[in-house]
C-alpha atoms as a PDB file:
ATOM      1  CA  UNK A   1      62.505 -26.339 114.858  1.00  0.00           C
ATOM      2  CA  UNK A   2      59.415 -28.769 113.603  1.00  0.00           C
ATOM      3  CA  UNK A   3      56.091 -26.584 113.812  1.00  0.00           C
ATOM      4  CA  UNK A   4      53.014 -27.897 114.795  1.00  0.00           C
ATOM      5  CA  UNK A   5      49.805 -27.210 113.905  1.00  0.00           C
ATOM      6  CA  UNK A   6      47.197 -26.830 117.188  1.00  0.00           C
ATOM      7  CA  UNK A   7      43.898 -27.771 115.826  1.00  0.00           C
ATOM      8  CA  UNK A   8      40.588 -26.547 117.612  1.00  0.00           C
ATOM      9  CA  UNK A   9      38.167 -28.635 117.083  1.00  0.00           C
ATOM     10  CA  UNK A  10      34.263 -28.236 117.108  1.00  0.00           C
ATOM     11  CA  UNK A  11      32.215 -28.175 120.541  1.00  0.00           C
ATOM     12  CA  UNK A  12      28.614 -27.916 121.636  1.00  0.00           C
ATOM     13  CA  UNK A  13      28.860 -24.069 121.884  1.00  0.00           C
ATOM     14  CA  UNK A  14      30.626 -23.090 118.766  1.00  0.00           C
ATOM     15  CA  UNK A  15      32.058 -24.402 115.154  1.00  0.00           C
ATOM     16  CA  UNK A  16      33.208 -23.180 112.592  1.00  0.00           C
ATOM     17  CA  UNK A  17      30.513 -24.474 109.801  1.00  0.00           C
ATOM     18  CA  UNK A  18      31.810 -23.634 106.116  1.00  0.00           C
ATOM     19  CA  UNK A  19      34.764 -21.291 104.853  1.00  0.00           C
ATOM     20  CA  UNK A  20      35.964 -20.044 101.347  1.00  0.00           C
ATOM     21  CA  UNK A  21      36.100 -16.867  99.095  1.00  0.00           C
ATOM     22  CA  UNK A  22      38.025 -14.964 101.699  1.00  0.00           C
ATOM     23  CA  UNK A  23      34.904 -15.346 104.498  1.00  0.00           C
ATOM     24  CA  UNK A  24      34.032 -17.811 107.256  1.00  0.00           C
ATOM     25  CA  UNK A  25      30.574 -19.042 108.540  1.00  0.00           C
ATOM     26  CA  UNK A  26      30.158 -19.898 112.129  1.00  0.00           C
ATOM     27  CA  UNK A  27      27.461 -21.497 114.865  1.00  0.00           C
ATOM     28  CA  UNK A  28      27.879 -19.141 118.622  1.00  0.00           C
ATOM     29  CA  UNK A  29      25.400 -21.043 120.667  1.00  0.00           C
ATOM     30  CA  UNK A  30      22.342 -20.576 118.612  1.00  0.00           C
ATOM     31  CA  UNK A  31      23.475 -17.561 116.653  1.00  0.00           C
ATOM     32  CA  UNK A  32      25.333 -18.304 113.050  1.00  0.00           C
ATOM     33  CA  UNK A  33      27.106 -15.377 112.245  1.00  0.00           C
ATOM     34  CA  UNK A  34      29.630 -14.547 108.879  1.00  0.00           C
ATOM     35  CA  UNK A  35      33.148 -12.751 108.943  1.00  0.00           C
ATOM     36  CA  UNK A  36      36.013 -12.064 106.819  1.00  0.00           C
ATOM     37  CA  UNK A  37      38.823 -14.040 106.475  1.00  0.00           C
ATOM     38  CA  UNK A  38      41.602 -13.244 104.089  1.00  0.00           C
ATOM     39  CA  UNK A  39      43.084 -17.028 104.753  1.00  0.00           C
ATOM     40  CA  UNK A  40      40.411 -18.902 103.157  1.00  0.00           C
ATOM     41  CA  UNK A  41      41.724 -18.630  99.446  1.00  0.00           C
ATOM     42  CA  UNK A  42      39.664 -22.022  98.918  1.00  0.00           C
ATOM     43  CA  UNK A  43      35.846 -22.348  97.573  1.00  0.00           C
ATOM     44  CA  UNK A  44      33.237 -22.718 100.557  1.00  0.00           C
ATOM     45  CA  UNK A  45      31.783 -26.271 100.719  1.00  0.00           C
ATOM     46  CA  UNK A  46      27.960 -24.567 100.486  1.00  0.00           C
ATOM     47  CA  UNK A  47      26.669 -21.485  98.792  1.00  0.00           C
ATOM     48  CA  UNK A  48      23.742 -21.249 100.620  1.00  0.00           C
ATOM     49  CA  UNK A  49      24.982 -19.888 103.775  1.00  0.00           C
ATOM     50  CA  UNK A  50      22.429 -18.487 106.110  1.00  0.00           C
ATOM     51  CA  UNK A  51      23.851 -16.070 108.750  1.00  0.00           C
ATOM     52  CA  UNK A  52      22.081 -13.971 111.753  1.00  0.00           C
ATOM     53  CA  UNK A  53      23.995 -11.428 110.711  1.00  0.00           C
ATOM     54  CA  UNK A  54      27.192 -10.288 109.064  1.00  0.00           C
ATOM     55  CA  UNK A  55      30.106  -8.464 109.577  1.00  0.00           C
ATOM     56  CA  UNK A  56      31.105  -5.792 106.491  1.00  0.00           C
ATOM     57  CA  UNK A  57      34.817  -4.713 106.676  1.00  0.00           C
ATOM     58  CA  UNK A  58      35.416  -0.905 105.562  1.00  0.00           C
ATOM     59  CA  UNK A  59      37.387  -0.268 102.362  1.00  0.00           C
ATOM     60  CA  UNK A  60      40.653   0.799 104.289  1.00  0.00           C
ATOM     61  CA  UNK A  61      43.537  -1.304 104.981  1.00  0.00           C
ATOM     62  CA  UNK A  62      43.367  -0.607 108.626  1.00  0.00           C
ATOM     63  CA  UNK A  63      40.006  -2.026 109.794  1.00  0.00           C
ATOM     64  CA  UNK A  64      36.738  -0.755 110.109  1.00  0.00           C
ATOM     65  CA  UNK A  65      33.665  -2.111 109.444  1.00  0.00           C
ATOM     66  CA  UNK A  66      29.721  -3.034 110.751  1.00  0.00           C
ATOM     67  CA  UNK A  67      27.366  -5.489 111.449  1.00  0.00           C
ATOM     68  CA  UNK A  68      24.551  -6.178 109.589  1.00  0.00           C
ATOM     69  CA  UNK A  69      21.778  -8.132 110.729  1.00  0.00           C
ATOM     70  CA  UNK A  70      19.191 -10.602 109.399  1.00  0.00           C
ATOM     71  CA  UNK A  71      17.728 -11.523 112.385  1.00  0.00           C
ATOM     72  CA  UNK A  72      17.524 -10.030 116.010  1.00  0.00           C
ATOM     73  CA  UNK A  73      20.738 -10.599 118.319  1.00  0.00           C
ATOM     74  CA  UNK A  74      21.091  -9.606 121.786  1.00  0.00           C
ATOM     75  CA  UNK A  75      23.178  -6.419 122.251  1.00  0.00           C
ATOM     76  CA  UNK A  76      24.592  -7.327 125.481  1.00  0.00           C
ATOM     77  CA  UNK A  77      25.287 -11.022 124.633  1.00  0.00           C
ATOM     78  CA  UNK A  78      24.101 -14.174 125.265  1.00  0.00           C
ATOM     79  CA  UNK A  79      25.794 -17.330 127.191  1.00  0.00           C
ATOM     80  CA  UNK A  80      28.141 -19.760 126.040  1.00  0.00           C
ATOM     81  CA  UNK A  81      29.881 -22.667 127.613  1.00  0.00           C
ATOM     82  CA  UNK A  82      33.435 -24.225 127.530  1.00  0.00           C
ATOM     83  CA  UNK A  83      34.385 -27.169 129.099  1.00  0.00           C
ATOM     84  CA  UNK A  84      32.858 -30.138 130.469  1.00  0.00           C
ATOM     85  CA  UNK A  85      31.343 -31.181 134.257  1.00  0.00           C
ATOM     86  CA  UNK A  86      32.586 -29.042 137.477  1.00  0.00           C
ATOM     87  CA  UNK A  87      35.493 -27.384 135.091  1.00  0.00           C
ATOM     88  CA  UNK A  88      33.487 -25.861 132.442  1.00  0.00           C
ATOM     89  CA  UNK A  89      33.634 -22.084 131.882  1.00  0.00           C
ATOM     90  CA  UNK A  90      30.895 -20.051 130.778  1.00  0.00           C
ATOM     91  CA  UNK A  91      31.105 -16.153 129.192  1.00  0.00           C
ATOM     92  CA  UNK A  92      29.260 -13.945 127.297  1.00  0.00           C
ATOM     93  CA  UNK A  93      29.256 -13.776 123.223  1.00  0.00           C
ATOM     94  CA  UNK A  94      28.743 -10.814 121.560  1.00  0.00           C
ATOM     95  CA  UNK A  95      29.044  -8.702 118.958  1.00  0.00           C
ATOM     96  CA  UNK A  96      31.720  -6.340 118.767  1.00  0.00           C
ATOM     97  CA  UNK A  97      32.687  -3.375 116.709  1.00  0.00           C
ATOM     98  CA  UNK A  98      36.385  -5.154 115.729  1.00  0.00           C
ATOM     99  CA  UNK A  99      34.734  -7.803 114.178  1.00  0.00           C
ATOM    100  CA  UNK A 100      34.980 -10.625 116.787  1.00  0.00           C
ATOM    101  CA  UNK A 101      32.517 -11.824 118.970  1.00  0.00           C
ATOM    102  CA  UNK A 102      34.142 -11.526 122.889  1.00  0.00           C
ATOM    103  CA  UNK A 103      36.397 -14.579 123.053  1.00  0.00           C
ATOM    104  CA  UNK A 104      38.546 -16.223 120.483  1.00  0.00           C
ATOM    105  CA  UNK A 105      37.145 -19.827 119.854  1.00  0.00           C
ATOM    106  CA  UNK A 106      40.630 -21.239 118.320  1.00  0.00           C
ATOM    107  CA  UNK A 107      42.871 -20.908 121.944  1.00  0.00           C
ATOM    108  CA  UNK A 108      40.545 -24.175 122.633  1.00  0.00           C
ATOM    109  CA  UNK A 109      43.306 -26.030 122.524  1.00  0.00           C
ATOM    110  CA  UNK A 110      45.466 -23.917 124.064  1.00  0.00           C
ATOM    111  CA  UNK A 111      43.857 -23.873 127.216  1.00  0.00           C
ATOM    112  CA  UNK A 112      42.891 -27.724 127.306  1.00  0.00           C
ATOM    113  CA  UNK A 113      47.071 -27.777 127.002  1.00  0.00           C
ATOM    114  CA  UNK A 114      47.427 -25.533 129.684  1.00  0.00           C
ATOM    115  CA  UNK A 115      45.499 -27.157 131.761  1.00  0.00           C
ATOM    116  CA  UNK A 116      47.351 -30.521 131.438  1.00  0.00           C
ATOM    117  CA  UNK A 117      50.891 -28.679 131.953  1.00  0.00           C
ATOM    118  CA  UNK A 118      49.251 -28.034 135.367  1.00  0.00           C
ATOM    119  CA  UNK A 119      48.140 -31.347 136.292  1.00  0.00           C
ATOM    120  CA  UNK A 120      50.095 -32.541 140.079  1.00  0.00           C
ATOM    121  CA  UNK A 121      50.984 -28.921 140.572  1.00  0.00           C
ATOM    122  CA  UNK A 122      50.381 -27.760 143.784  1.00  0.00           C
ATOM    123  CA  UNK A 123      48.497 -24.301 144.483  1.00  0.00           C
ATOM    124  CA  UNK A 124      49.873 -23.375 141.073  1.00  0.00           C
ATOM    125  CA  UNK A 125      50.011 -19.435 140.110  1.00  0.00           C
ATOM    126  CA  UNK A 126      49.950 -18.095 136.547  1.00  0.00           C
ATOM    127  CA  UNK A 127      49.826 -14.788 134.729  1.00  0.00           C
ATOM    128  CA  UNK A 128      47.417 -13.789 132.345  1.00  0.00           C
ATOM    129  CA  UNK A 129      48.428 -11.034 130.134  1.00  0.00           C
ATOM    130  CA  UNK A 130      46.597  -9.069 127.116  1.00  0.00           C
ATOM    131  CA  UNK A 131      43.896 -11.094 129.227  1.00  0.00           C
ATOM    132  CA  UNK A 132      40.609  -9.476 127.094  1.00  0.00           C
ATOM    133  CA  UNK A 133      37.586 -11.214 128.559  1.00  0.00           C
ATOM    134  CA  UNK A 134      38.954 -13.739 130.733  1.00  0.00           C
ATOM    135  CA  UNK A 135      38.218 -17.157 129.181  1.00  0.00           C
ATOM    136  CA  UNK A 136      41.623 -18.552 129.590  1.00  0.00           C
ATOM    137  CA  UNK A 137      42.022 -16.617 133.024  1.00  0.00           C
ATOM    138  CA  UNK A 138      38.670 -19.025 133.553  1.00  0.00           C
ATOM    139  CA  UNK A 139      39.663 -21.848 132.010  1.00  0.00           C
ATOM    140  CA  UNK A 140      42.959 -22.269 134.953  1.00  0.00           C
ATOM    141  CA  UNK A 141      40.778 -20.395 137.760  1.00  0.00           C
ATOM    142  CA  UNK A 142      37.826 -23.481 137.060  1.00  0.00           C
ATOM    143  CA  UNK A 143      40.557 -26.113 137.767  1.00  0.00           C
ATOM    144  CA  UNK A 144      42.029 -24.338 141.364  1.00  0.00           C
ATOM    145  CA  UNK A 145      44.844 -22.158 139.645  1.00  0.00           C
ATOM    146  CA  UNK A 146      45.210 -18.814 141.580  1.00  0.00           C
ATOM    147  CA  UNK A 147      45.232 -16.147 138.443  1.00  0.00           C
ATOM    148  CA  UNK A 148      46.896 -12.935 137.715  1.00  0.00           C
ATOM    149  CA  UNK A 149      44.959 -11.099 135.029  1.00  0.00           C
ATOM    150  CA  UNK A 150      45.906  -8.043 133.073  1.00  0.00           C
ATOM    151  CA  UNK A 151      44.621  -6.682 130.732  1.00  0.00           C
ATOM    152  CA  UNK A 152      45.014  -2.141 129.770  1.00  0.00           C
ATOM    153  CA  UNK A 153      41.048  -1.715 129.135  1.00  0.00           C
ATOM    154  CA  UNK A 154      38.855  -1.397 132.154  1.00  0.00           C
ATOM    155  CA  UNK A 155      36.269  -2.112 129.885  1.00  0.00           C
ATOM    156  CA  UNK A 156      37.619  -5.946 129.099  1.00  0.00           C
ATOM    157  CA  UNK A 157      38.267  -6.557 132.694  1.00  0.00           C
ATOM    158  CA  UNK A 158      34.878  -5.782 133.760  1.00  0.00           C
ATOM    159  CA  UNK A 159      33.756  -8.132 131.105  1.00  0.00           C
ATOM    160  CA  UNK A 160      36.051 -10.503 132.684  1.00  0.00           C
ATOM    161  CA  UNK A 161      35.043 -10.332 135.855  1.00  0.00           C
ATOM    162  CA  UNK A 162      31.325 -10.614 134.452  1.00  0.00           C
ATOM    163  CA  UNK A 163      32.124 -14.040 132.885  1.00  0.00           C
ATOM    164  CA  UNK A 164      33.651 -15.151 136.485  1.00  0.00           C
ATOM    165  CA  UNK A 165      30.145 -13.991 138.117  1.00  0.00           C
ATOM    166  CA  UNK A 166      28.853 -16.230 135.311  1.00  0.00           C
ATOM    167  CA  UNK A 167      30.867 -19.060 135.523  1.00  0.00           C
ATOM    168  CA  UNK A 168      30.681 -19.382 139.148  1.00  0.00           C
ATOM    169  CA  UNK A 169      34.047 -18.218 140.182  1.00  0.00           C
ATOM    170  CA  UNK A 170      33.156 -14.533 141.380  1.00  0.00           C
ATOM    171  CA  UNK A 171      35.410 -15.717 144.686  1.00  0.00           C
ATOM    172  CA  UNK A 172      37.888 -18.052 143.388  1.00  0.00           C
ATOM    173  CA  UNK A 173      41.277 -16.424 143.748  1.00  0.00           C
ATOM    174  CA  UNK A 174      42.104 -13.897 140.902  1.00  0.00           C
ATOM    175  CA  UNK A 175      43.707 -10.373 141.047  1.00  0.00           C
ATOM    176  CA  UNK A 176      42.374  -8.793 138.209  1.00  0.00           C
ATOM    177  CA  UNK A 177      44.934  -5.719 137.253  1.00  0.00           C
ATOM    178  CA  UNK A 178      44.145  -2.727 134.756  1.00  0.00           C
ATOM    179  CA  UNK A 179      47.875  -1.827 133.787  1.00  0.00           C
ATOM    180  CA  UNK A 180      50.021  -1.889 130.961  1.00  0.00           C
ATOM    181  CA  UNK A 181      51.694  -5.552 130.589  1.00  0.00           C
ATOM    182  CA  UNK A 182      55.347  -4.177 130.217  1.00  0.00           C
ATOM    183  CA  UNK A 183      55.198  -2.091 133.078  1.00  0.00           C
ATOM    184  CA  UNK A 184      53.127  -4.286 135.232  1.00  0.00           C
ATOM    185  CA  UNK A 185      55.953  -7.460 134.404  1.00  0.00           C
ATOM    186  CA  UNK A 186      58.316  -5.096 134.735  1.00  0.00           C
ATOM    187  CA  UNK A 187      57.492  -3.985 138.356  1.00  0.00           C
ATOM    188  CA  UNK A 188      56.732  -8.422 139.162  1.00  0.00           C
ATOM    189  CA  UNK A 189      60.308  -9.156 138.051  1.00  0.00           C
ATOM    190  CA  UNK A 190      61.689  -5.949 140.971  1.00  0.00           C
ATOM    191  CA  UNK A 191      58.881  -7.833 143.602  1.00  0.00           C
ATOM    192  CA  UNK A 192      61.428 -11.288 142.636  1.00  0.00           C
ATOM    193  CA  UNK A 193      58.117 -12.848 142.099  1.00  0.00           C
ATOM    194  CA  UNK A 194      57.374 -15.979 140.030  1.00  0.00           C
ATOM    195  CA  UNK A 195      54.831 -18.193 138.028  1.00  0.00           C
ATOM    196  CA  UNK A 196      53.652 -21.932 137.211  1.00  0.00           C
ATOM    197  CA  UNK A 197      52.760 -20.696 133.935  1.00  0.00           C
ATOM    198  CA  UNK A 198      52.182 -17.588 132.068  1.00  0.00           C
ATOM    199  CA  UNK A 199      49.838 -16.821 129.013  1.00  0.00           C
ATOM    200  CA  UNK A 200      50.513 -13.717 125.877  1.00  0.00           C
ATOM    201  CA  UNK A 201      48.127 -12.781 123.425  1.00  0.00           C
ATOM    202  CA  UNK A 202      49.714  -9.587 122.704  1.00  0.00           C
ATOM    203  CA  UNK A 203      48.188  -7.073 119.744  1.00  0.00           C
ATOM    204  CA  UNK A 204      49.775  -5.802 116.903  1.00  0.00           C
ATOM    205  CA  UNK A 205      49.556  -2.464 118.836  1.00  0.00           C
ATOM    206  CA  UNK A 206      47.968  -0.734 121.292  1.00  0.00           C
ATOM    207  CA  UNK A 207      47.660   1.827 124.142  1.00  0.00           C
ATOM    208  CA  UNK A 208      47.956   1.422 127.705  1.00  0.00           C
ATOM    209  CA  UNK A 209      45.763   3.005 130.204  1.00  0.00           C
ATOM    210  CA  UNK A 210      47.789   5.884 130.715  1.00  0.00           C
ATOM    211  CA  UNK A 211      48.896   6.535 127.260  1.00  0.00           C
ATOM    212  CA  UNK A 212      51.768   3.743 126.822  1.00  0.00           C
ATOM    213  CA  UNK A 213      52.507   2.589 123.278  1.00  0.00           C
ATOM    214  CA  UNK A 214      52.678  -1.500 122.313  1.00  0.00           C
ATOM    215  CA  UNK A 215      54.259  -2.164 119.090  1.00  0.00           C
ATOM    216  CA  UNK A 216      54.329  -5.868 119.038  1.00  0.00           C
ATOM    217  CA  UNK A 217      57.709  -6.334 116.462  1.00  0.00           C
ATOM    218  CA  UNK A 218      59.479  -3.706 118.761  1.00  0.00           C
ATOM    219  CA  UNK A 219      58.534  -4.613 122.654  1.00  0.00           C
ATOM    220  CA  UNK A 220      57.649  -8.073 121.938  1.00  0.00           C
ATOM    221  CA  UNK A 221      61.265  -9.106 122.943  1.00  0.00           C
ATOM    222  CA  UNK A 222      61.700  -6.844 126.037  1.00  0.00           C
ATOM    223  CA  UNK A 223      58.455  -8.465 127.411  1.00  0.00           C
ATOM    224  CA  UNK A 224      59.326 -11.643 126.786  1.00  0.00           C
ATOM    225  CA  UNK A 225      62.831 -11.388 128.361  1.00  0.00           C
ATOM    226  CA  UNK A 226      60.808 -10.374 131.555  1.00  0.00           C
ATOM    227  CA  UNK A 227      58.218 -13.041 131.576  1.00  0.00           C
ATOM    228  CA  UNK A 228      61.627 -15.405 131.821  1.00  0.00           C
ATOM    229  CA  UNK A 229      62.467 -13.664 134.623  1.00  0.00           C
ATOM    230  CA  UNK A 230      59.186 -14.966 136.296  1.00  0.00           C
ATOM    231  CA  UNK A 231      59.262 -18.380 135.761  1.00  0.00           C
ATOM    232  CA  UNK A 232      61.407 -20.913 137.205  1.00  0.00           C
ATOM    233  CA  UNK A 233      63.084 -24.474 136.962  1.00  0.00           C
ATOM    234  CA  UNK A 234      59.955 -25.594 138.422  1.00  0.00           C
ATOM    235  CA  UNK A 235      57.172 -23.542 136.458  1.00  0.00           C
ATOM    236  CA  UNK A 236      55.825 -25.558 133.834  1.00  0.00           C
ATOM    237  CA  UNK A 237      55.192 -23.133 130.759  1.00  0.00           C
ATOM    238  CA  UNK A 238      54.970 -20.309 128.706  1.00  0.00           C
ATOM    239  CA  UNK A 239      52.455 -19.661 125.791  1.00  0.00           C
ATOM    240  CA  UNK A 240      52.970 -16.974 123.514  1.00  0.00           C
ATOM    241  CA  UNK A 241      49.962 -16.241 120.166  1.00  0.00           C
ATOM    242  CA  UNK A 242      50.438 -13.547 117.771  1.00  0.00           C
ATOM    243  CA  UNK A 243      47.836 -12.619 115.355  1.00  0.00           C
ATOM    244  CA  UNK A 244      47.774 -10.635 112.189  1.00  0.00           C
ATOM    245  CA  UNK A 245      51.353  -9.353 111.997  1.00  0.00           C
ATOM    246  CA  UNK A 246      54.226 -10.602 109.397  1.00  0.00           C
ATOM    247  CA  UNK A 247      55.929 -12.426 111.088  1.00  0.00           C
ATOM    248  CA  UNK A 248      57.219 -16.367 111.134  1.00  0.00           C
ATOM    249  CA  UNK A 249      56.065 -18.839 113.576  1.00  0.00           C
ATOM    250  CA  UNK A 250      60.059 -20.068 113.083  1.00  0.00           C
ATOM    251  CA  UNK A 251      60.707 -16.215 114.297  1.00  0.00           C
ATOM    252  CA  UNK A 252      59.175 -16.021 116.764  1.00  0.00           C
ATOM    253  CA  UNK A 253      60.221 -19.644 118.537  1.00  0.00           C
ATOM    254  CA  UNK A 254      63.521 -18.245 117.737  1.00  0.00           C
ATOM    255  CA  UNK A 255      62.813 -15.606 120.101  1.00  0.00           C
ATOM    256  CA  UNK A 256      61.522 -18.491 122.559  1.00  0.00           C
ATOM    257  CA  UNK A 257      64.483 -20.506 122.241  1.00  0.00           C
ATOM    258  CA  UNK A 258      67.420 -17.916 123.327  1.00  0.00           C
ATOM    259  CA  UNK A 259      64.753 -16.429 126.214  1.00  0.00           C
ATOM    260  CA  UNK A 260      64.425 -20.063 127.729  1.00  0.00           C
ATOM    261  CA  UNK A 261      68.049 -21.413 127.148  1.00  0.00           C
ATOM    262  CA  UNK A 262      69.312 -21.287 130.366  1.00  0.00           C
ATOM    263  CA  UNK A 263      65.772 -23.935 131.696  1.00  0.00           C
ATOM    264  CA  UNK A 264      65.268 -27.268 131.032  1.00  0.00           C
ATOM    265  CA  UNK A 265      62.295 -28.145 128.849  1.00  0.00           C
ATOM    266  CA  UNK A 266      61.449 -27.654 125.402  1.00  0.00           C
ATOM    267  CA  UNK A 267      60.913 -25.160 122.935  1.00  0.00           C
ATOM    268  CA  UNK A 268      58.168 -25.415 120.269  1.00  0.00           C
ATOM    269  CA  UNK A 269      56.376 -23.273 117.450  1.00  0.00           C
ATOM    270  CA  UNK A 270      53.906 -23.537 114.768  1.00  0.00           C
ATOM    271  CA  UNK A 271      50.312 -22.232 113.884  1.00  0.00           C
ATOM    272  CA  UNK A 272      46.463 -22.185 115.436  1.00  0.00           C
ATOM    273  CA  UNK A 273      43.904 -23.708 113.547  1.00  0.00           C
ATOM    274  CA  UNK A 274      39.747 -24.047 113.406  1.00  0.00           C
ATOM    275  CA  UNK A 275      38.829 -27.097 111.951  1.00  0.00           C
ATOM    276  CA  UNK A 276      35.852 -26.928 109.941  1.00  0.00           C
ATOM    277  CA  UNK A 277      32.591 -28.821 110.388  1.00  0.00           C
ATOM    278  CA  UNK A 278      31.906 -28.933 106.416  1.00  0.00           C
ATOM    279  CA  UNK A 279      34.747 -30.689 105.180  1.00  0.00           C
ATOM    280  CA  UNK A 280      37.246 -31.018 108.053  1.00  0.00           C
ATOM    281  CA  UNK A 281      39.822 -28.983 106.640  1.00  0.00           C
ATOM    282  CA  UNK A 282      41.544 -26.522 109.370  1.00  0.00           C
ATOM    283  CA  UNK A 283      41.665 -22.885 108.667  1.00  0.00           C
ATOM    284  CA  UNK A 284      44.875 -21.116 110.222  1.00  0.00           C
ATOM    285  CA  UNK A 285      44.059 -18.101 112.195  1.00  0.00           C
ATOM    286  CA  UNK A 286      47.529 -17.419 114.451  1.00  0.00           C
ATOM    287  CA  UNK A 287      50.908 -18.414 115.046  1.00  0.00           C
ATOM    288  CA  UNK A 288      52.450 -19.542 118.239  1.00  0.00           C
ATOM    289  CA  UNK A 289      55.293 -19.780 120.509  1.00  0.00           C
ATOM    290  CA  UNK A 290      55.806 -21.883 123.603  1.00  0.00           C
ATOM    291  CA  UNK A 291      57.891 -22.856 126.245  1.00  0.00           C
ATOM    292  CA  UNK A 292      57.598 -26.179 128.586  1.00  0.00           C
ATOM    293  CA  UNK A 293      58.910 -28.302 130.980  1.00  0.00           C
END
């Protein structure tokens, strides 16, 4: 299986400006803000880097961490804008105790490909799950998709549905679903329901909103299995990113590959990227899996 690298590139709302020494300096609207990242083993282009603030990780292996600021940013976000003309999305930045800031700047790509599997489909349908704050729910609902968004925290679906308000698309036709993505798959594939397209961004773990365990190595596969089960000869894809676990991007489309044999289409794998504005080298932030037809 040939990987391929999916590149985001800069746009007028973010970039990623300068990276090295195991941190990464980036532009949210008019906010510049720094954060760790173990994957920059290279020297930053600048040493001068001037931040709004600055994100401190604990000393444990698990996570923790704060903010520290320079200069004032709004607690309850600001705007930002994806997108170009009638199909751009806007959503709120902020910053968040886990380090990120609301949205994850390097699916880009991801959902400008999305958007092109969907191109002559009529009324097309797709599934959004570990949806977070909606941006790629958005990014399909903005172009006429009818959307299917679950996420387990209430919390990130009200955020969701406060970037729709924002975006314009407080109507446009989305169920937005607080349930665990196993069981709530689980119950589509008994309804014999089915999808154009359906989007993963599953954690490394998590909880469910009545108590339900994810451990991504170990349910990955079940889940996947039952997204199959929801798509169709005639649905166009399946997009599957996995973050901060050890694991191979080969694995992984592996996985893919015996889940989709029985469809045409094609199988592919390989890794997310940022490309930076100093230099224009691309720092790798995910792996992927996909499906197509």
């Amino acid at each position: 299986m040939r990987l391929v690298t999916l590149t985001g590139e800069p746009w007028a709302d973010y970039g990623l400006i300068d990276s090295g020494n195991g941190r990464k300096l980036e532009r949210y609207g008019r906010f510049r803000f720094i954060r760790p990242e173990a994957q920059a083993l290279w020297a930053p282009a600048h040493d001068d880097w001037l931040a709004d603030g600055e994100f401190v990780p604990g000393s444990d292996e698990d996570g923790g961490g704060q903010w520290h600021f320079r200069q004032p940013v709004p607690r309850d976000g600001w705007p930002l804008r994806w997108g170009d003309g009638e199909d751009a999305v806007r959503f709120t930045a902020q910053t968040t105790p886990f380090r990120h800031l609301g949205f994850f700047p390097d699916m880009a790509p991801v959902w400008s490909w999305m958007r092109e599997r969907l191109a002559g489909c009529t009324a097309p349908e797709c599934l959004n799950l570990f949806g977070y704050t909606g941006v790629g729910t958005l990014a399909l609902s903005a172009i006429g998709a009818r959307m299917v968004h679950v996420d387990a925290s209430k919390k990130s679906v009200e955020a969701a549905r406060g970037n729709a308000a924002l975006s314009g698309l407080a109507d446009a036709p989305v169920r937005w679903i607080v349930d665990d993505a196993g069981k709530f798959v689980a119950r589509e594939v008994r309804r014999a329901r089915r999808y154009d397209g359906i989007l993963l961004d599953p954690p490394k773990y998590g909880r469910g909103p009545d108590g339900e365990i994810w451990r991504l190595e170990e349910d990955l596969p079940a889940l996947i299995a039952d997204c199959r089960r929801l798509l169709d000869a005639e649905s166009r894809y399946l997009f599957l990113t996995v973050y901060a676990v050890r694991l191979s991007a080969l694995a992984i489309g592996e996985m893919l590959r015996q889940a989709f044999a029985d469809l045409p289409g094609t199988v592919e794998a390989g890794e997310l990227a940022v490309r930076e504005e100093a230099r224009g080298l691309t720092l790798p932030t995910a792996i992927w899996a996909r499906w197509s037809r």
